[in-house]
N, C-alpha and C. Protein backbone atom coordinates (compact mmCIF):
# COMPACT_ATOMS: atom_id res chain seq x y z
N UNK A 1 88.26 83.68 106.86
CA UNK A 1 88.76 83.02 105.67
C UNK A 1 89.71 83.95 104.92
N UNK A 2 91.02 83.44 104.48
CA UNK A 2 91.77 84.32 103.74
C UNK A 2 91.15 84.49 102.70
N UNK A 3 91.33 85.64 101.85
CA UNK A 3 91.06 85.97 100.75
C UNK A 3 91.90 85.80 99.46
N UNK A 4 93.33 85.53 99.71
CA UNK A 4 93.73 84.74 98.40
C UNK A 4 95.37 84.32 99.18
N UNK A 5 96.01 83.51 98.53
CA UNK A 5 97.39 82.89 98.71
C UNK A 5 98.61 83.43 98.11
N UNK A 6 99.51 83.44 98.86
CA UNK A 6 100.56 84.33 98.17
C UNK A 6 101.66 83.45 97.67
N UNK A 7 102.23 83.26 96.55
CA UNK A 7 103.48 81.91 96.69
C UNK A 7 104.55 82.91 97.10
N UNK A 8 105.57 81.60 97.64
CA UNK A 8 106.83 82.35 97.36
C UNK A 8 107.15 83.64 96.87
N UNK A 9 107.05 82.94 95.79
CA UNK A 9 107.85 84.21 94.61
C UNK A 9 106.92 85.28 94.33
N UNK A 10 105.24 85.18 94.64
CA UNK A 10 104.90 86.92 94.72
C UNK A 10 105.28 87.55 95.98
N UNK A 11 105.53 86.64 97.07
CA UNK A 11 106.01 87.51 98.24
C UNK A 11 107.34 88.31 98.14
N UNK A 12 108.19 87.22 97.35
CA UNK A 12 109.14 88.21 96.97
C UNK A 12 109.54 89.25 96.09
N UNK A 13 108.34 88.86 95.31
CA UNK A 13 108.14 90.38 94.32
C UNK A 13 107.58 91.27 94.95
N UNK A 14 106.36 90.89 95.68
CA UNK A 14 106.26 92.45 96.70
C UNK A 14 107.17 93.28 97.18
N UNK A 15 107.87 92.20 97.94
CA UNK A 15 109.26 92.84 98.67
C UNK A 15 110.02 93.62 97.70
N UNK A 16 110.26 93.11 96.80
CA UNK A 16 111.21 93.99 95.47
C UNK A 16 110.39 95.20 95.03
N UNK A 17 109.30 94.85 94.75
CA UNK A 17 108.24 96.12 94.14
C UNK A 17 108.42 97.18 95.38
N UNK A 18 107.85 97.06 96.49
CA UNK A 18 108.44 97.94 97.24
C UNK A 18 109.70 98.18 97.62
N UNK A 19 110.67 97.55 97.74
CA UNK A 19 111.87 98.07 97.61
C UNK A 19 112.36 99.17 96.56
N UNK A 20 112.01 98.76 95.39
CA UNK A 20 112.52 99.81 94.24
C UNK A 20 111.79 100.82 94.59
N UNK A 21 110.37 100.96 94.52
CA UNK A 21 109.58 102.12 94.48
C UNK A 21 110.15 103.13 95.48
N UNK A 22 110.16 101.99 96.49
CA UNK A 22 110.52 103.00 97.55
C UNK A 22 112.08 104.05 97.51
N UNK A 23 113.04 103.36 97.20
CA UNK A 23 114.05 103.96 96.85
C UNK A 23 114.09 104.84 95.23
N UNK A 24 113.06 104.97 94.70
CA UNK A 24 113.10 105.57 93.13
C UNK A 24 111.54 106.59 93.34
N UNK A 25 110.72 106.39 94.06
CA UNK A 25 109.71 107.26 93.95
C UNK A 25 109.17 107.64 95.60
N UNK A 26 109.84 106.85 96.43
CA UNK A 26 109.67 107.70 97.66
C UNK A 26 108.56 106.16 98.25
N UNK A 27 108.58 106.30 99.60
CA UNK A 27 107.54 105.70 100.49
C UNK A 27 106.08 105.50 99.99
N UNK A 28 105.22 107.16 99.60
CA UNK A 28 104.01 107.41 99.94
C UNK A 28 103.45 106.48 98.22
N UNK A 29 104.38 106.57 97.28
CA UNK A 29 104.27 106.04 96.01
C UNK A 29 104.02 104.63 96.10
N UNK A 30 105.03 103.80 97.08
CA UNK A 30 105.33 102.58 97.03
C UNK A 30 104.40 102.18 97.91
N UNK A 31 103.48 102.38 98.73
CA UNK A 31 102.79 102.00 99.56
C UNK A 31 101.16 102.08 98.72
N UNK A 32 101.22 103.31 98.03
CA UNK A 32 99.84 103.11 97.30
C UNK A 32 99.81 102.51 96.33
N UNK A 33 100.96 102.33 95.52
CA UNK A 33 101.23 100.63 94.63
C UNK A 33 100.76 99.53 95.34
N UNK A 34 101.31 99.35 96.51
CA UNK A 34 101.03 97.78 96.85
C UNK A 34 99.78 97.79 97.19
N UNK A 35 98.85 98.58 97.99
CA UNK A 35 97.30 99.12 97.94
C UNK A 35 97.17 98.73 97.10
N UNK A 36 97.23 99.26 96.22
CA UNK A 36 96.32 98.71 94.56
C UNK A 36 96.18 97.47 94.14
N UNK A 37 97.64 96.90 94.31
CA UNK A 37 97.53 95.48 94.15
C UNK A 37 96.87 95.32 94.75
N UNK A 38 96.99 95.28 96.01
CA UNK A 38 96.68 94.01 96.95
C UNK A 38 94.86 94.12 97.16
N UNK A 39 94.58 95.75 96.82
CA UNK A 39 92.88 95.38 96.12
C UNK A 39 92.57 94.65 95.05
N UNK A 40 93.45 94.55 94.23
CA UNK A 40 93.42 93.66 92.91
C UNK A 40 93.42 92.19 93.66
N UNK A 41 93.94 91.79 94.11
CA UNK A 41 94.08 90.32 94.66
C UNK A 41 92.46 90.13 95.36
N UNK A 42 92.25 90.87 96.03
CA UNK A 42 90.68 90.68 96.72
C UNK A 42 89.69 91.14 95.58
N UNK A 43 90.01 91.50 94.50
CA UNK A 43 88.48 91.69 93.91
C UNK A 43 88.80 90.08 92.99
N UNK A 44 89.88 90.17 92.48
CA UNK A 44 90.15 88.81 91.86
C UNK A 44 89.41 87.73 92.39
N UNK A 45 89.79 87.32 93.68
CA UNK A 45 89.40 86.44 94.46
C UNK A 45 87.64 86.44 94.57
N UNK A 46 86.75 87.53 94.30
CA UNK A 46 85.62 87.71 94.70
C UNK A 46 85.26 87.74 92.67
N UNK A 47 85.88 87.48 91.61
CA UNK A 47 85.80 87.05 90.48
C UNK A 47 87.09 86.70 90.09
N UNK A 48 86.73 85.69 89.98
CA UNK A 48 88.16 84.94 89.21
C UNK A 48 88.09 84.43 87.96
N UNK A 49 87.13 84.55 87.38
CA UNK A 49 87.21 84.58 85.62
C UNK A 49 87.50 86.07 85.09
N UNK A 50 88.10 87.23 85.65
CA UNK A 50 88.74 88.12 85.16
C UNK A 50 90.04 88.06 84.61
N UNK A 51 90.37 89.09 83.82
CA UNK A 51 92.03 88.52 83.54
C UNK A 51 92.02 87.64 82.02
N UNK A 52 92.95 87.67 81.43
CA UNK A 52 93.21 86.63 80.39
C UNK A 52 93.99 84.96 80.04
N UNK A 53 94.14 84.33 79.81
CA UNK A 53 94.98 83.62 79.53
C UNK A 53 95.99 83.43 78.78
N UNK A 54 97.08 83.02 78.87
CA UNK A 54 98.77 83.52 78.44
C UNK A 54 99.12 82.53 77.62
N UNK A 55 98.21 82.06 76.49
CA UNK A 55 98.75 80.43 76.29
C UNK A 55 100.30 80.51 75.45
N UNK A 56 100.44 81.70 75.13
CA UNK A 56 102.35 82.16 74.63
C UNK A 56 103.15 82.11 75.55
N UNK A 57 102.55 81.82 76.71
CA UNK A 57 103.67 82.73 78.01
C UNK A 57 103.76 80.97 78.81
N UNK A 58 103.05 80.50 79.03
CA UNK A 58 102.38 78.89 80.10
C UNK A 58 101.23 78.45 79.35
N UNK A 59 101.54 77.07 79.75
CA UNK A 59 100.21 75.89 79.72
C UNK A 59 99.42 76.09 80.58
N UNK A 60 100.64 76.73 82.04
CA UNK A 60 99.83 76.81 83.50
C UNK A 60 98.26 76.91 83.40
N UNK A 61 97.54 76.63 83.99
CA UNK A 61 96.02 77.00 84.12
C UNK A 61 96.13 78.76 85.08
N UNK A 62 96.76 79.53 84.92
CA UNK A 62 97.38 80.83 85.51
C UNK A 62 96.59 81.83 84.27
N UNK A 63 95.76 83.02 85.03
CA UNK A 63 95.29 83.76 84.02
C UNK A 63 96.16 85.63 84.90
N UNK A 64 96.14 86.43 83.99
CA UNK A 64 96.44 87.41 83.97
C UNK A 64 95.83 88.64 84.20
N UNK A 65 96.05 89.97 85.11
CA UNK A 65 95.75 91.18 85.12
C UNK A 65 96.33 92.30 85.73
N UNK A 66 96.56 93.26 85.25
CA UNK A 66 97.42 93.93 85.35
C UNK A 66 96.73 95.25 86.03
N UNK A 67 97.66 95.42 86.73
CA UNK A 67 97.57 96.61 87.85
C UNK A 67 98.46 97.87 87.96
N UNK A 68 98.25 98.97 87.26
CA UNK A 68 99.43 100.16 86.79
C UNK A 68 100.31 99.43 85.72
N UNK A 69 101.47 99.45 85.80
CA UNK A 69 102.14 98.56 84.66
C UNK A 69 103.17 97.18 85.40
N UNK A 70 102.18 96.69 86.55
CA UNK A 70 102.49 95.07 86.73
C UNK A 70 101.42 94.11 86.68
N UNK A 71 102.12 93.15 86.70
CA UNK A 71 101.01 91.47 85.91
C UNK A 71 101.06 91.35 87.06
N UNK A 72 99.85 90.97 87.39
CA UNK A 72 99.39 89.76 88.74
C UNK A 72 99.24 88.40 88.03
N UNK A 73 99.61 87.34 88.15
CA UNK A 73 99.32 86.08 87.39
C UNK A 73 98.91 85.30 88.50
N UNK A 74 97.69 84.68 88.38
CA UNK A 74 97.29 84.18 89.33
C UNK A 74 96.56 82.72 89.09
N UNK A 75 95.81 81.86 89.91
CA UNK A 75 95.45 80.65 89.02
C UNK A 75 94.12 80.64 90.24
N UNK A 76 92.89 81.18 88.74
CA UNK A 76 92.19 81.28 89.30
C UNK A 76 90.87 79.92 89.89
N UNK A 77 91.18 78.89 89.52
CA UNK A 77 90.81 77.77 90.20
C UNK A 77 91.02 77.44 91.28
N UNK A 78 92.00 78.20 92.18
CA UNK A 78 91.87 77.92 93.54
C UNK A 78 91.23 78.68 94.31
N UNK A 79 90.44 77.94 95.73
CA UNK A 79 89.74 78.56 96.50
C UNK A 79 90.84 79.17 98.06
N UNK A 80 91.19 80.16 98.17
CA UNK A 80 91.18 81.63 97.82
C UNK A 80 91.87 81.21 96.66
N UNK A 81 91.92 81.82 95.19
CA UNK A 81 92.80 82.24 94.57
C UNK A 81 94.29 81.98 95.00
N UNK A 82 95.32 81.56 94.11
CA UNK A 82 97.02 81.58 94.75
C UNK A 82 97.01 82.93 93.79
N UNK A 83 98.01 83.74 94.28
CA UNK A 83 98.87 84.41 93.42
C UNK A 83 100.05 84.12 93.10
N UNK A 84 100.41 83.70 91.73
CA UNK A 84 101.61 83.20 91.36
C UNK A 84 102.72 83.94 91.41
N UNK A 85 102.49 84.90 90.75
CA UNK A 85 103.79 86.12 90.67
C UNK A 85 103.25 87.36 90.19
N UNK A 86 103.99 88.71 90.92
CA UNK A 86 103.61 90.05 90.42
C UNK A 86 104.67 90.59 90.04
N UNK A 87 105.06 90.99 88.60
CA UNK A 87 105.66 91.50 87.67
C UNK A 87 105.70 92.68 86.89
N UNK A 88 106.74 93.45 86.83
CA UNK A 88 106.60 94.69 85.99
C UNK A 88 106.62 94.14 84.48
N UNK A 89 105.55 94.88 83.85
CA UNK A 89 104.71 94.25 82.63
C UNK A 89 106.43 94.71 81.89
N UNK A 90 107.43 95.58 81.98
CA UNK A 90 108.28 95.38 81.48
C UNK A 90 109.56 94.74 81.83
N UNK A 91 109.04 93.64 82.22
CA UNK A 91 110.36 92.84 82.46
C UNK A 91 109.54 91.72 81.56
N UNK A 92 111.01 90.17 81.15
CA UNK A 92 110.93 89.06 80.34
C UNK A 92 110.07 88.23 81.04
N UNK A 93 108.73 88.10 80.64
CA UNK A 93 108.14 87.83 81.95
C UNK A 93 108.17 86.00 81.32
N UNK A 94 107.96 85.29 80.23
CA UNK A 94 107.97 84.05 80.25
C UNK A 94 108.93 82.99 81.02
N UNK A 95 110.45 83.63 81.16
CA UNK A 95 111.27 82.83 81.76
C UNK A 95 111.45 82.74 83.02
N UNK A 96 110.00 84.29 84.03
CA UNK A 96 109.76 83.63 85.43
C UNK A 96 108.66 83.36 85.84
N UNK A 97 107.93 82.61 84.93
CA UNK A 97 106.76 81.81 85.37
C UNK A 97 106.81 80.23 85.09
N UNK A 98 106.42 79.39 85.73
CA UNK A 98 106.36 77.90 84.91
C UNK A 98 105.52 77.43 83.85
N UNK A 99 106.58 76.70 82.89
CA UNK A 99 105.89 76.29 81.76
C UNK A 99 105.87 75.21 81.87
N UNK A 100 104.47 74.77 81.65
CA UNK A 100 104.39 73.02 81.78
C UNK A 100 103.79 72.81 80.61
N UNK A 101 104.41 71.89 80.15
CA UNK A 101 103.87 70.96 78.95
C UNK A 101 102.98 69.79 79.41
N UNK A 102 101.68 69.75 78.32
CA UNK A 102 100.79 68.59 78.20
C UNK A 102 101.63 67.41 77.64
């Protein structure tokens, strides 16, 4: 059984997260970043009422936790877990997640 779902767009933030790291802090940096996450995604998945809710940021049912200084946003009602998107906590993070209105 997988342990959680990746969308799109965290796959392609991986790809970017390691891309930069790798070119700004070297290989051995960027590889134990994504480690970290990607333990974050499996403990998530094994509790998924961790994390907060963003009700400034989405309506999404998507809760939040952060790993060094990136957001994992994830929606923890699904079985595995999806991961929505992984973000450097300093980037504009409301205008790349979806906002849905009730």
């Amino acid at each position: 059984m997988k342990r959680y779902l990746l969308t799109y767009e965290a796959r392609e933030d991986l790809t970017d997260i390691k891309r930069y790291l790798t070119r700004e802090a070297g290989g051995r940096v960027a590889n134990s970043t994504l480690k970290r996450i990607r333990d974050a995604f499996i403990f998530l998945n094994r509790t998924p009422g961790m994390g907060h809710l963003r009700e400034d940021l989405t309506n999404a049912p998507v809760k939040f936790w952060s790993v060094s200084s990136y957001l994992i946003i994830y929606n923890p009602a699904a079985q595995p877990i999806e991961i929505v998107r992984v973000l450097h906590g300093s980037r504009e993070v409301e205008p790349l997640i979806t906002r849905t209105d009730d």
